[in-house]
C-alpha atoms as a PDB file:
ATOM      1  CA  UNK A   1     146.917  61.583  71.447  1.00  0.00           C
ATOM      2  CA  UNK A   2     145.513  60.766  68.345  1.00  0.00           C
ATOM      3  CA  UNK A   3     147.415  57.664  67.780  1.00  0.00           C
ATOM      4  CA  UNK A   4     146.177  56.901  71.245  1.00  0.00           C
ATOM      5  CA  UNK A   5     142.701  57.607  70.408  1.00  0.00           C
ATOM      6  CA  UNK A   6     142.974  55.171  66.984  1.00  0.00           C
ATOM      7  CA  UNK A   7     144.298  52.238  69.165  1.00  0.00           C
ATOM      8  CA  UNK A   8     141.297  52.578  71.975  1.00  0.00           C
ATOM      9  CA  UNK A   9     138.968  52.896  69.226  1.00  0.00           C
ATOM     10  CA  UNK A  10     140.489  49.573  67.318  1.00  0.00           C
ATOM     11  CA  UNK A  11     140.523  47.970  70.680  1.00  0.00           C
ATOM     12  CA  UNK A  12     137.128  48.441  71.267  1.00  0.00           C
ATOM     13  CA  UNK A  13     136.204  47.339  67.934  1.00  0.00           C
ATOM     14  CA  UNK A  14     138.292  44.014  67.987  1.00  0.00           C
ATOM     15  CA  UNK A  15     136.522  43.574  71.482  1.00  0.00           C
ATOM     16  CA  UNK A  16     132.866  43.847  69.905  1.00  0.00           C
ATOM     17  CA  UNK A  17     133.697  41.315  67.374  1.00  0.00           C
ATOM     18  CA  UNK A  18     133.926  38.715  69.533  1.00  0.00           C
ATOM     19  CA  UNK A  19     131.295  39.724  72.120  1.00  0.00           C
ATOM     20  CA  UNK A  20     130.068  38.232  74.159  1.00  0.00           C
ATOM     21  CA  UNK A  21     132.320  34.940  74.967  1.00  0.00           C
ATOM     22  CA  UNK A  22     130.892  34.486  77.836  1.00  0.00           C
ATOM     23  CA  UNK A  23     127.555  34.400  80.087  1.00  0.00           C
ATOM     24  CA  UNK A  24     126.992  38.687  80.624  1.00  0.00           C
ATOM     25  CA  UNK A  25     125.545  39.634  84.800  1.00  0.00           C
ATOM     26  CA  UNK A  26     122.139  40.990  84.253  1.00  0.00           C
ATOM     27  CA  UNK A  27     122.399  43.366  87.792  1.00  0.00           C
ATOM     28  CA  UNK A  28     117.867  44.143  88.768  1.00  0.00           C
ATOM     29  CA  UNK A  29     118.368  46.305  91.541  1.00  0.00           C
ATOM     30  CA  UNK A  30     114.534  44.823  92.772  1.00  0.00           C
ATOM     31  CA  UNK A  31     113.065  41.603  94.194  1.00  0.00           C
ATOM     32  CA  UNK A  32     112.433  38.573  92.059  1.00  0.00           C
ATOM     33  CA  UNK A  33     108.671  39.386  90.832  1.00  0.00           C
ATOM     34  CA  UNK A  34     108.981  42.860  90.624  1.00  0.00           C
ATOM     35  CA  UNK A  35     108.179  44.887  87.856  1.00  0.00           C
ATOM     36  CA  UNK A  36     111.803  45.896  87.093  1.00  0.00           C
ATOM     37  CA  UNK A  37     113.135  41.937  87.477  1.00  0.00           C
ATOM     38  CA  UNK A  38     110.066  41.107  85.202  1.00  0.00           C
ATOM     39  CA  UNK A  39     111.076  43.091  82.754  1.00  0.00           C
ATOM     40  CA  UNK A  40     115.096  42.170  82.600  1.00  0.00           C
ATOM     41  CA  UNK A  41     114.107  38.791  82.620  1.00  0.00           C
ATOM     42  CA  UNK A  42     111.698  38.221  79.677  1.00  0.00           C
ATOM     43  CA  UNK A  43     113.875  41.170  77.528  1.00  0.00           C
ATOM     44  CA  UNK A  44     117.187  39.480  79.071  1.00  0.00           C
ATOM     45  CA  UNK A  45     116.387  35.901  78.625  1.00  0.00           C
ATOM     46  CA  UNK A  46     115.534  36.568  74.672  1.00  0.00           C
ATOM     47  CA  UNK A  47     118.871  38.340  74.155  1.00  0.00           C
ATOM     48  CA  UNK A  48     120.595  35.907  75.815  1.00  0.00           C
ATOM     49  CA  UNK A  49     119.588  32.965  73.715  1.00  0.00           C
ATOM     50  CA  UNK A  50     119.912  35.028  70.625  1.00  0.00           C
ATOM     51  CA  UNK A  51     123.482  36.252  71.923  1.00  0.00           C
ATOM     52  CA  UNK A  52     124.559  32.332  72.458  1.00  0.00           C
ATOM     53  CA  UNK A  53     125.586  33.267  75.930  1.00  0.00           C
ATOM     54  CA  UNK A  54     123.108  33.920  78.753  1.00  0.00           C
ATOM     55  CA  UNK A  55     121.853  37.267  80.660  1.00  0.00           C
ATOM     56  CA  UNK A  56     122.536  35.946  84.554  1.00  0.00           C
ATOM     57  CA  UNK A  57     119.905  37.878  86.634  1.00  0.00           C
ATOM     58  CA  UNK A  58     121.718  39.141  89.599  1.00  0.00           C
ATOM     59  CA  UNK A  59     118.766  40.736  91.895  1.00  0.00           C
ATOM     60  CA  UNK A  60     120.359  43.701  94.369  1.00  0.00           C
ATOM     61  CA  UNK A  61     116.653  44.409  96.443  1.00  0.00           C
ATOM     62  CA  UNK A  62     118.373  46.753  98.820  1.00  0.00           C
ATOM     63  CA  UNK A  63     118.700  50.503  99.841  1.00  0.00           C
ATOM     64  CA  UNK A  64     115.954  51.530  97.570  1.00  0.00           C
ATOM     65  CA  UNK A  65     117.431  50.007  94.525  1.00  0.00           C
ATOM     66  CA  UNK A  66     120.767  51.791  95.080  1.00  0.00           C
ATOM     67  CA  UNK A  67     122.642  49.088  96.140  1.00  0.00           C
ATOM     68  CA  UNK A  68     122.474  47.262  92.600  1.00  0.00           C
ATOM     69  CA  UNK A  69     122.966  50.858  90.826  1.00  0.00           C
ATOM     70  CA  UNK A  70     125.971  51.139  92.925  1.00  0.00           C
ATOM     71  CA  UNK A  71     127.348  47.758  91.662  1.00  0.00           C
ATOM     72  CA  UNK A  72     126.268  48.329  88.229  1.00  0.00           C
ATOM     73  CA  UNK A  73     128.064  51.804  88.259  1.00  0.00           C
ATOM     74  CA  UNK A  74     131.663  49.668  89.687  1.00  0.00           C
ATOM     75  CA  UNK A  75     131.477  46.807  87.423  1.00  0.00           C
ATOM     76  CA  UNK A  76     134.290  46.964  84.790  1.00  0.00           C
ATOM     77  CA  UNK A  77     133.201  48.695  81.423  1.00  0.00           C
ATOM     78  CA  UNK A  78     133.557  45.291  79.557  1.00  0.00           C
ATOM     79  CA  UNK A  79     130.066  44.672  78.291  1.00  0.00           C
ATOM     80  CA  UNK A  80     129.680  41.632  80.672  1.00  0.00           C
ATOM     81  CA  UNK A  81     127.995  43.782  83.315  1.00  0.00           C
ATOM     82  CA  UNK A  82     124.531  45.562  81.929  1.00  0.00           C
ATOM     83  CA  UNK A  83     121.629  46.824  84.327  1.00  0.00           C
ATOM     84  CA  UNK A  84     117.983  47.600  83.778  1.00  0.00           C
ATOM     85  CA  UNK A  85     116.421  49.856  85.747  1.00  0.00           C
ATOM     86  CA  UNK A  86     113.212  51.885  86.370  1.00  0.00           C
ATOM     87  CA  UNK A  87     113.103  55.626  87.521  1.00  0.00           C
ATOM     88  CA  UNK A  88     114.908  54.774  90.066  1.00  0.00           C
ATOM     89  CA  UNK A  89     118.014  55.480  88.381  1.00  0.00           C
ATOM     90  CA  UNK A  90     116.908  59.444  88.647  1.00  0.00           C
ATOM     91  CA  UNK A  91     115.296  59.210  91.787  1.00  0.00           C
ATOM     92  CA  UNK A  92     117.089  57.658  94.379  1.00  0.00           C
ATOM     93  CA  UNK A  93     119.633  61.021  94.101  1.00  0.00           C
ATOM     94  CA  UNK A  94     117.091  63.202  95.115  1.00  0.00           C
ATOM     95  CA  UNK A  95     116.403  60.795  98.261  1.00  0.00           C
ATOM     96  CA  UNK A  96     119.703  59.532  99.177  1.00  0.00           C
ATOM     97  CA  UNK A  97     123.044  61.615 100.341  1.00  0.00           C
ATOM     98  CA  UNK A  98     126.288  60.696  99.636  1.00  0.00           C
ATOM     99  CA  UNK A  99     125.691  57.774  96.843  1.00  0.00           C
ATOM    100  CA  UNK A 100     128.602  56.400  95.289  1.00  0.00           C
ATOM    101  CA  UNK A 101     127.171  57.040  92.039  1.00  0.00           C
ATOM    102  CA  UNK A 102     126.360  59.817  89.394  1.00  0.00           C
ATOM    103  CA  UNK A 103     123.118  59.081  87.297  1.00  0.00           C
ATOM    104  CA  UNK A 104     124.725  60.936  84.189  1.00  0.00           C
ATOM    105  CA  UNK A 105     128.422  60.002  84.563  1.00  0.00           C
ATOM    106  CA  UNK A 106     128.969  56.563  85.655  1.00  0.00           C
ATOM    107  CA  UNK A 107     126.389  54.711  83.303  1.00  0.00           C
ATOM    108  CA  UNK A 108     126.305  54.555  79.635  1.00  0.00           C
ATOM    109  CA  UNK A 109     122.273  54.460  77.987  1.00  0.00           C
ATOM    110  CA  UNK A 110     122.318  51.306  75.737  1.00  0.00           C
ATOM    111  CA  UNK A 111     118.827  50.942  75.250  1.00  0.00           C
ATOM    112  CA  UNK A 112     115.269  51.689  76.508  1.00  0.00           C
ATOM    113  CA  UNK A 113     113.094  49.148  76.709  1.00  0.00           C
ATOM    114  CA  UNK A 114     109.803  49.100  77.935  1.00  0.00           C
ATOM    115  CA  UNK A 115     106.909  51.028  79.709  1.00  0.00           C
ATOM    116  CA  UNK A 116     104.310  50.009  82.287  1.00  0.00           C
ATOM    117  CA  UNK A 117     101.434  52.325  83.201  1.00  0.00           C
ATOM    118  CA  UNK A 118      99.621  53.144  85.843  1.00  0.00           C
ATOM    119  CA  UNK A 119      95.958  54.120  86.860  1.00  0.00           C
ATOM    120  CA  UNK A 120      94.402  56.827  89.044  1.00  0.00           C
ATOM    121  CA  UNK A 121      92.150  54.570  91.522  1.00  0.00           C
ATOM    122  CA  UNK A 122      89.315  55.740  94.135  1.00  0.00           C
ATOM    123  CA  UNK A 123      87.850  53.824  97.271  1.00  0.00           C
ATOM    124  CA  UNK A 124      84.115  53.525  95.674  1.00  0.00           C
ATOM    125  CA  UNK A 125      82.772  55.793  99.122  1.00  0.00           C
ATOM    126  CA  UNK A 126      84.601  58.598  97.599  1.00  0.00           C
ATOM    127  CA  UNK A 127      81.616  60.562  95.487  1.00  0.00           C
ATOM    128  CA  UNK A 128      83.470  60.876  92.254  1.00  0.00           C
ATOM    129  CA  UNK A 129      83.422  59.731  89.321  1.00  0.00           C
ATOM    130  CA  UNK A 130      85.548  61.402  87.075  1.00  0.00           C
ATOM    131  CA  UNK A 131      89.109  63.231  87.520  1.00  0.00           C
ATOM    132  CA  UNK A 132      87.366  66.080  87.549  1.00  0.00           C
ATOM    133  CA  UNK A 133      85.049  65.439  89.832  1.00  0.00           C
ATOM    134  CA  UNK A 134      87.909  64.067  92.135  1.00  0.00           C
ATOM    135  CA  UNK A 135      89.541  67.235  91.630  1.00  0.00           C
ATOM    136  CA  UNK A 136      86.412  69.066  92.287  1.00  0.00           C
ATOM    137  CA  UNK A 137      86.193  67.572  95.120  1.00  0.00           C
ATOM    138  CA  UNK A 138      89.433  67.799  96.899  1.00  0.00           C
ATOM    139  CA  UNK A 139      89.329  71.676  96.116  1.00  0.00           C
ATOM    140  CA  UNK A 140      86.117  71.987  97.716  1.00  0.00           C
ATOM    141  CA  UNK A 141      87.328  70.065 100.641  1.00  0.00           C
ATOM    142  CA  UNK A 142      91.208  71.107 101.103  1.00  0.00           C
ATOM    143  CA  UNK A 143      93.551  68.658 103.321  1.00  0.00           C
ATOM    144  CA  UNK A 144      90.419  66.375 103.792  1.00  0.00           C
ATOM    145  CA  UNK A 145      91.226  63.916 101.094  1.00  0.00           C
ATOM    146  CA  UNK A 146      94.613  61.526 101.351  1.00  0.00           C
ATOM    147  CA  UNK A 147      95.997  58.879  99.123  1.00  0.00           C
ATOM    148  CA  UNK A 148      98.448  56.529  99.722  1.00  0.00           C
ATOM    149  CA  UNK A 149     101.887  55.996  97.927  1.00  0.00           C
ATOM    150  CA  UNK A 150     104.690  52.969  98.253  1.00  0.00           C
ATOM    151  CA  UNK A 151     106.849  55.374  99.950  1.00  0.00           C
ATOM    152  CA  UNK A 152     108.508  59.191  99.707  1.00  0.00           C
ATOM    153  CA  UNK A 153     110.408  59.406  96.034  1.00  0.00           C
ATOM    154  CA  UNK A 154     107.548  56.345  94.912  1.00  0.00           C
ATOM    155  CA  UNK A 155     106.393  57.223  91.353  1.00  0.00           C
ATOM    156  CA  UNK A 156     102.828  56.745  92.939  1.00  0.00           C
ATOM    157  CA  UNK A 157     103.715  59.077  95.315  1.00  0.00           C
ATOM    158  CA  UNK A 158     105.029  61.494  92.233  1.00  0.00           C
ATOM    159  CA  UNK A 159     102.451  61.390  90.400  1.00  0.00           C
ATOM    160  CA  UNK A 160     100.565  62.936  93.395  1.00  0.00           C
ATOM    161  CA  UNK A 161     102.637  65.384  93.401  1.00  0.00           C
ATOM    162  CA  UNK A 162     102.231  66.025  89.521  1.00  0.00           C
ATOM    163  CA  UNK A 163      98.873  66.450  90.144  1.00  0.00           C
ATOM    164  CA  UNK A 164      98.298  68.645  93.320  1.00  0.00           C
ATOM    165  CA  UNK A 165     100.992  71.136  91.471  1.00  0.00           C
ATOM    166  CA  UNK A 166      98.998  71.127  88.349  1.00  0.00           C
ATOM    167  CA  UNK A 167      95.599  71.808  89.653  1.00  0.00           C
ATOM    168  CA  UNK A 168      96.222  73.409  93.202  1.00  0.00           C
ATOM    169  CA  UNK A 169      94.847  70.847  95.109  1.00  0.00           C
ATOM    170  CA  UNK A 170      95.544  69.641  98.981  1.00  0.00           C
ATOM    171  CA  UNK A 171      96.318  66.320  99.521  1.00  0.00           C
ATOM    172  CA  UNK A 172      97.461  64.253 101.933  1.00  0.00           C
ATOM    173  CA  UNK A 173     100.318  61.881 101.340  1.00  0.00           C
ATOM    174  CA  UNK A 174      99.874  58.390 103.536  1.00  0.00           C
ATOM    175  CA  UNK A 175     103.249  56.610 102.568  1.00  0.00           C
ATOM    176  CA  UNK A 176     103.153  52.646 103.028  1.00  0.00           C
ATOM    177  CA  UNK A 177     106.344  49.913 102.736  1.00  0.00           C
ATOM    178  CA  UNK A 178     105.036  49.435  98.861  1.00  0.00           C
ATOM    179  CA  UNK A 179     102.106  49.697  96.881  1.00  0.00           C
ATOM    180  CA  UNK A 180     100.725  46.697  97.439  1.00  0.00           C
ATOM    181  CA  UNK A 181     100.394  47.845 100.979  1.00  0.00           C
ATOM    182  CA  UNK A 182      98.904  51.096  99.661  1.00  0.00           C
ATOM    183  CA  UNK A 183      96.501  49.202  96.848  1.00  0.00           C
ATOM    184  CA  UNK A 184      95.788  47.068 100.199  1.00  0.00           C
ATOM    185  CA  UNK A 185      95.045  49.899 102.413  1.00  0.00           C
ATOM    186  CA  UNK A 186      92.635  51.518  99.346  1.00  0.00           C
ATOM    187  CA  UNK A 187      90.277  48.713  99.200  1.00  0.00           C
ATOM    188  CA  UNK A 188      90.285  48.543 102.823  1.00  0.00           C
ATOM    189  CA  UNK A 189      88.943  52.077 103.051  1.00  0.00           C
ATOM    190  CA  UNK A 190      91.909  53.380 105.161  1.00  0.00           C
ATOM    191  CA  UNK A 191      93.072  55.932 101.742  1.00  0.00           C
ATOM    192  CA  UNK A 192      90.847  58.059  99.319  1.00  0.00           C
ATOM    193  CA  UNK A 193      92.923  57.525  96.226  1.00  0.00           C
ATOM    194  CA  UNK A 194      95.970  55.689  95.262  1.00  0.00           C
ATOM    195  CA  UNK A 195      97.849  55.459  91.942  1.00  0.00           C
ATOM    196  CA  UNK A 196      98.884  52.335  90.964  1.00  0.00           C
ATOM    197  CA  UNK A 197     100.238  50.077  87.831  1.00  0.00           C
ATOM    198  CA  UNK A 198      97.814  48.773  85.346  1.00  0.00           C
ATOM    199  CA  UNK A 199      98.687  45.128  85.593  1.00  0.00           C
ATOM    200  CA  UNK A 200      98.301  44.417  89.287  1.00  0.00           C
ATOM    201  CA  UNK A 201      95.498  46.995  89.199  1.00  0.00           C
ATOM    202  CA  UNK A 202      93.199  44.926  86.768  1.00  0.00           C
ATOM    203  CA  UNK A 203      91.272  42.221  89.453  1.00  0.00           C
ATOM    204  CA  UNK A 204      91.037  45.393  92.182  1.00  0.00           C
ATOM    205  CA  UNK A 205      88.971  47.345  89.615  1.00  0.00           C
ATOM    206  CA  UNK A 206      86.996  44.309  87.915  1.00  0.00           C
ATOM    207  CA  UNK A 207      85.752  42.748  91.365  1.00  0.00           C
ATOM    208  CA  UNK A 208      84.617  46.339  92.280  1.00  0.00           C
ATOM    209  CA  UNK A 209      86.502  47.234  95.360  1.00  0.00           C
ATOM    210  CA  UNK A 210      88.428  50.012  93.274  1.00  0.00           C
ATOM    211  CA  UNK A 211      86.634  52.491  90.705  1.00  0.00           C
ATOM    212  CA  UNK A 212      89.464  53.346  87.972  1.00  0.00           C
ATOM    213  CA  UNK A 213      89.518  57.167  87.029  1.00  0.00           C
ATOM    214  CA  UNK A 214      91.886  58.120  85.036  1.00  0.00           C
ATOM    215  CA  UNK A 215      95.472  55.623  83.035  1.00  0.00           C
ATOM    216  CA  UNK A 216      97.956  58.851  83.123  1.00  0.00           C
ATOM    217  CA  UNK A 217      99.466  57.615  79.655  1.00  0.00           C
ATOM    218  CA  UNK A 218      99.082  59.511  76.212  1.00  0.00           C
ATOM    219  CA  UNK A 219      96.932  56.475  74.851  1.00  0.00           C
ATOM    220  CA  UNK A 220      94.289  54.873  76.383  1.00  0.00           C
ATOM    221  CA  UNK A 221      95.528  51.028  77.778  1.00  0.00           C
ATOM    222  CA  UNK A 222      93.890  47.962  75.855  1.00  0.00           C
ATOM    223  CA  UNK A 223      92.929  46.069  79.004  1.00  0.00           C
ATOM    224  CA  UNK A 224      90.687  49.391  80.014  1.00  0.00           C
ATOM    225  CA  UNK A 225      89.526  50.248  77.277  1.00  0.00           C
ATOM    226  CA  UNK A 226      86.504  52.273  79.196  1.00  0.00           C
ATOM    227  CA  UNK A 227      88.974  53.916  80.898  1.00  0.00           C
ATOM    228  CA  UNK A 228      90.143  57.330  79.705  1.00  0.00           C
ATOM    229  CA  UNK A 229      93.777  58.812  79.943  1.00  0.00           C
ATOM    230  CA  UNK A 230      93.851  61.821  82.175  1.00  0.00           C
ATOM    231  CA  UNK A 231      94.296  64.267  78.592  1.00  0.00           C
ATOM    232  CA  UNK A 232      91.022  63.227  78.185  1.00  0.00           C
ATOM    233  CA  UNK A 233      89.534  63.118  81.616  1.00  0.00           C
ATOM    234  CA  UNK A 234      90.450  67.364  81.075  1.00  0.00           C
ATOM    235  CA  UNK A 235      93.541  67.418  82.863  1.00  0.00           C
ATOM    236  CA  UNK A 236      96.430  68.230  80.515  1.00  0.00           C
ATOM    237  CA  UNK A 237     100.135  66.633  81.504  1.00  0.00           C
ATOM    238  CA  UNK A 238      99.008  64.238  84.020  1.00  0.00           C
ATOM    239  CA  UNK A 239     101.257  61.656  83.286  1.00  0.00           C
ATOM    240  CA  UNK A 240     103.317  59.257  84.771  1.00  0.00           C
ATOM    241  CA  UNK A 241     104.557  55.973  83.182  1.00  0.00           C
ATOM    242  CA  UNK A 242     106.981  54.352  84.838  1.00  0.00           C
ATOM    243  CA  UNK A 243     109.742  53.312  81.791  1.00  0.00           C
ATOM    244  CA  UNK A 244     112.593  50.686  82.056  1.00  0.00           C
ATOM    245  CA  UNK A 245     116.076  50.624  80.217  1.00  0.00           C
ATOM    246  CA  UNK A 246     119.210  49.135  79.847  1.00  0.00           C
ATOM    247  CA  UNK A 247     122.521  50.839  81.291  1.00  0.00           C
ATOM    248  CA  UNK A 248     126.541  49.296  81.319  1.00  0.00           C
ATOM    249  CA  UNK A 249     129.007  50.972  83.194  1.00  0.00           C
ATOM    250  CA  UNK A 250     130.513  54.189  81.509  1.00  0.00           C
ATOM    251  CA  UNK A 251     133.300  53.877  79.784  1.00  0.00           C
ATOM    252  CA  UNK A 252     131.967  50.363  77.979  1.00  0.00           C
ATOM    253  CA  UNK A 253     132.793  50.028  74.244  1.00  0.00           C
ATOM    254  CA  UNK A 254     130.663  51.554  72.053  1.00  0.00           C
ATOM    255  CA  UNK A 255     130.788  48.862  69.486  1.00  0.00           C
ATOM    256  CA  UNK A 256     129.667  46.959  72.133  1.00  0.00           C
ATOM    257  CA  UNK A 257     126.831  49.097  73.756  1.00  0.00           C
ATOM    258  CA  UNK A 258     125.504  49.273  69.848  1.00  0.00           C
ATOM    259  CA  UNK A 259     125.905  45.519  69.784  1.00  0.00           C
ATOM    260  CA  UNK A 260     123.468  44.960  72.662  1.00  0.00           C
ATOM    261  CA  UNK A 261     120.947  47.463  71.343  1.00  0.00           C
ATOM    262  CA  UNK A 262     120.645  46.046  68.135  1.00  0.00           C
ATOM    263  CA  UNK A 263     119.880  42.435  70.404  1.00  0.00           C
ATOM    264  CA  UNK A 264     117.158  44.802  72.332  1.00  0.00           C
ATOM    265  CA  UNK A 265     115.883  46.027  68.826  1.00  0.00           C
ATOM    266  CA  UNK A 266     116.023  42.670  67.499  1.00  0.00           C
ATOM    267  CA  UNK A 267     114.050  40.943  70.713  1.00  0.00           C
ATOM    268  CA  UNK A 268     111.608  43.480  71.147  1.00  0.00           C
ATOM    269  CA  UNK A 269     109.932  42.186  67.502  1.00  0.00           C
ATOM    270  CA  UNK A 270     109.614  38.847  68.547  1.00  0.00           C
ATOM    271  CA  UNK A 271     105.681  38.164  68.260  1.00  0.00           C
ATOM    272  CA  UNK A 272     106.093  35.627  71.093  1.00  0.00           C
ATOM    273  CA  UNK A 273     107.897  37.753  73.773  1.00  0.00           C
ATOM    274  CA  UNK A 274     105.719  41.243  72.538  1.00  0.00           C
ATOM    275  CA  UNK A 275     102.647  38.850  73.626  1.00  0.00           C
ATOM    276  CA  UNK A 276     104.177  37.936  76.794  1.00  0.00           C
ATOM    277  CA  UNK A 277     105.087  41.627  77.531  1.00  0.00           C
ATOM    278  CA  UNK A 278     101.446  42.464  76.412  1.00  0.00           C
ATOM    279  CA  UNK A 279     100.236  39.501  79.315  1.00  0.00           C
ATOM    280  CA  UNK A 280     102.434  41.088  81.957  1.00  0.00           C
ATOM    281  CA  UNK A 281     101.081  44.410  81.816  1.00  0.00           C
ATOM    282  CA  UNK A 282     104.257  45.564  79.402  1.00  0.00           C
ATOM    283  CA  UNK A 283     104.547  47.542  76.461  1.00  0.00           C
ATOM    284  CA  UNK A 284     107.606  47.629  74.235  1.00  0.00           C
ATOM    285  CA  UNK A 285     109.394  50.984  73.889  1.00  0.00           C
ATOM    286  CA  UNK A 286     112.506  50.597  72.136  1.00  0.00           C
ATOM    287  CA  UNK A 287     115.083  53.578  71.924  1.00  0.00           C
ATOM    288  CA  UNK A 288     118.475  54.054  70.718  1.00  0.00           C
ATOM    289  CA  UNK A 289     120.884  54.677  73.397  1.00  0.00           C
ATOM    290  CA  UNK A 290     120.662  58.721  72.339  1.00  0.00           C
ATOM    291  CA  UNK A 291     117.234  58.593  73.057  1.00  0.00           C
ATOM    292  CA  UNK A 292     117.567  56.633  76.492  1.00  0.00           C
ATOM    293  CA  UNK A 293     120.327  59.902  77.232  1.00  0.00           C
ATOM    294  CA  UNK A 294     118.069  62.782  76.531  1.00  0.00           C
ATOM    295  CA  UNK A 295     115.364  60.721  78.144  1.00  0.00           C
ATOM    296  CA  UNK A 296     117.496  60.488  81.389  1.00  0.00           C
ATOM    297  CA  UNK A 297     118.483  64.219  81.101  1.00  0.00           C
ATOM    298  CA  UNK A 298     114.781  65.222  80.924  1.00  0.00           C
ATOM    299  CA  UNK A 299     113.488  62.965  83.744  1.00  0.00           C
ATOM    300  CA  UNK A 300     116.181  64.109  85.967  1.00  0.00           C
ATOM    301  CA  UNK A 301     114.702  67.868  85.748  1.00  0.00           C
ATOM    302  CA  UNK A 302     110.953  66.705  86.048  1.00  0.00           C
ATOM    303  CA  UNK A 303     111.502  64.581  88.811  1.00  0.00           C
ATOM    304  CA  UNK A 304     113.896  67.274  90.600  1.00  0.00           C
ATOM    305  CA  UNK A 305     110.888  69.650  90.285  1.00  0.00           C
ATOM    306  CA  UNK A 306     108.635  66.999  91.697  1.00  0.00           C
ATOM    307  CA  UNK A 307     110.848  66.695  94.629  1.00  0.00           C
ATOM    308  CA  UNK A 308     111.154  70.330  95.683  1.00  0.00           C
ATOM    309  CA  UNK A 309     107.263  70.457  95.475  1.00  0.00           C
ATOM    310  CA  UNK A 310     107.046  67.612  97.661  1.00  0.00           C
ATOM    311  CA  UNK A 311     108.974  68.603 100.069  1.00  0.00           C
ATOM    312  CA  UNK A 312     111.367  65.466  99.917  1.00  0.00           C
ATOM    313  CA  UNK A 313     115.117  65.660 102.300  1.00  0.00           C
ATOM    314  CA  UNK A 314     117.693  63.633 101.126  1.00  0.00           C
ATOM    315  CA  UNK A 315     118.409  61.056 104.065  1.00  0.00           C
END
């Protein structure tokens, strides 16, 4: 066994020395100009030309995002397979029987990667003004108030969730095919509320048809700067970025899974692609692939929580 061991280790080594040798399938289990595919792609197209040998995006838009996370979790451990994902990775379990997956077992963390955040908007009828007023509000007036959500298991449907569990609140969920439909369906006055990410968020709230309560990160975001996280609005824990990582099949070298971190370390200093993350509505947040584990292993018991208060069946 231990001479066993030696040669797997050796082999894996030998392998990561002359990684990669050819072009590695970037799997984006999301549509082209989503915010998953827009982050694999800038991060992916920097490693790639550092690496010599390109990241080929390979977009899987089906089933929720569980068709690519099913490939991803078949490919051969060989380092020429890597997928970056969203929440998704920890969600789609608690929505979806009988996937051919395990989110712990069948994909090894190489790096995390970035974070986008989102904002608590309001329709301007609704009288408030604050998240405490909001709050206020929907107490006073229980089941009256709805907001809308990209779907059941949506992180803007989550963070809903998050929020009617912290403060005791009713209200009612209004689930639309995305959140542009929900954003949509806000300025049109159809939905009270809707959370939504920063970056496409930006022209609803400067033209007016939006009023931005609450960004539910720990730091205020630098393209609303007026507007105040929701620590400092007065309600404590209500956040809800949405984060983005790097994965490989289990089983994939380590020499090799520290051999694409170290190209995620060394793109996310690039001044040119930090200010084209910063454009996009992206902030760097680089982690070593033990940090991307324990993060996985602590967002599969929050959002599990999240779920049960919900309400949400697995179809």
């Amino acid at each position: 066994m231990v001479v066993a061991s030696c040669a797997a280790a050796a082999c894996g080594t030998a392998l990561a020395q002359g990684y990669p040798s050819k072009p590695i399938k970037l799997i984006l289990p999301f549509a082209p100009g989503s915010p998953s595919d827009l982050v694999g792609r800038t991060i992916g197209q920097k490693m790639g030309a550092q690496m010599g040998q390109n990241l080929v995006p390979d977009n899987r838009a089906s089933a929720g995002g569980t068709l690519g996370l099913t490939l991803a979790a078949k490919s051969p451990p060989d380092g020429y397979t890597v997928l970056v994902t969203s929440p998704t990775i920890v969600i789609s379990p608690l929505l979806y029987a009988n996937l051919q997956y395990d989110s712990l077992k069948d994909f090894a963390p190489v790096a995390r990667l970035a974070t986008i955040e989102n904002v608590m908007l309001v329709h301007p009828s609704v009288p408030a003004k604050t998240l405490k007023e909001f709050i206020a509000l929907a107490r006073a007036n229980p089941g009256k108030l709805n907001y809308g959500s990209g779907g059941a298991g949506t992180t803007n449907h989550l963070a809903n969730e998050l929020l009617k569990s912290l403060q005791k609140i009713n209200l009612v969920h209004v689930p639309y095919k995305g959140a542009t439909l929900a954003a949509q369906a806000l300025m049109g006055g159809e939905v009270d509320e809707v959370i939504l990410a920063v970056a496409p968020a930006l022209t609803f709230i400067k033209s007016g048809r939006v009023r931005a309560l609450a960004v539910l990160s720990e730091k205020r975001v630098p393209t609303l700067p007026d507007v105040p996280t929701a620590g400092e609005a007065g309600v404590a824990n209500f956040r809800m970025s949405i984060w983005y990582a790097m994965f490989a099949p289990a089983g994939t070298p380590r020499g090799i899974i520290m051999h694409l971190y170290r190209e995620a370390e060394k793109a996310l200093r690039d001044p040119e692609l930090l200010q084209r993350m910063s454009n996009a509505g992206m902030d760097p947040w680089l982690g070593t692939p033990e940090e991307l584990g324990s993060l996985l292993r602590a967002e599969i018991a929050r959002f599990a929580k999240l779920a049960q208060s919900a309400g949400l069946k697995k179809e």
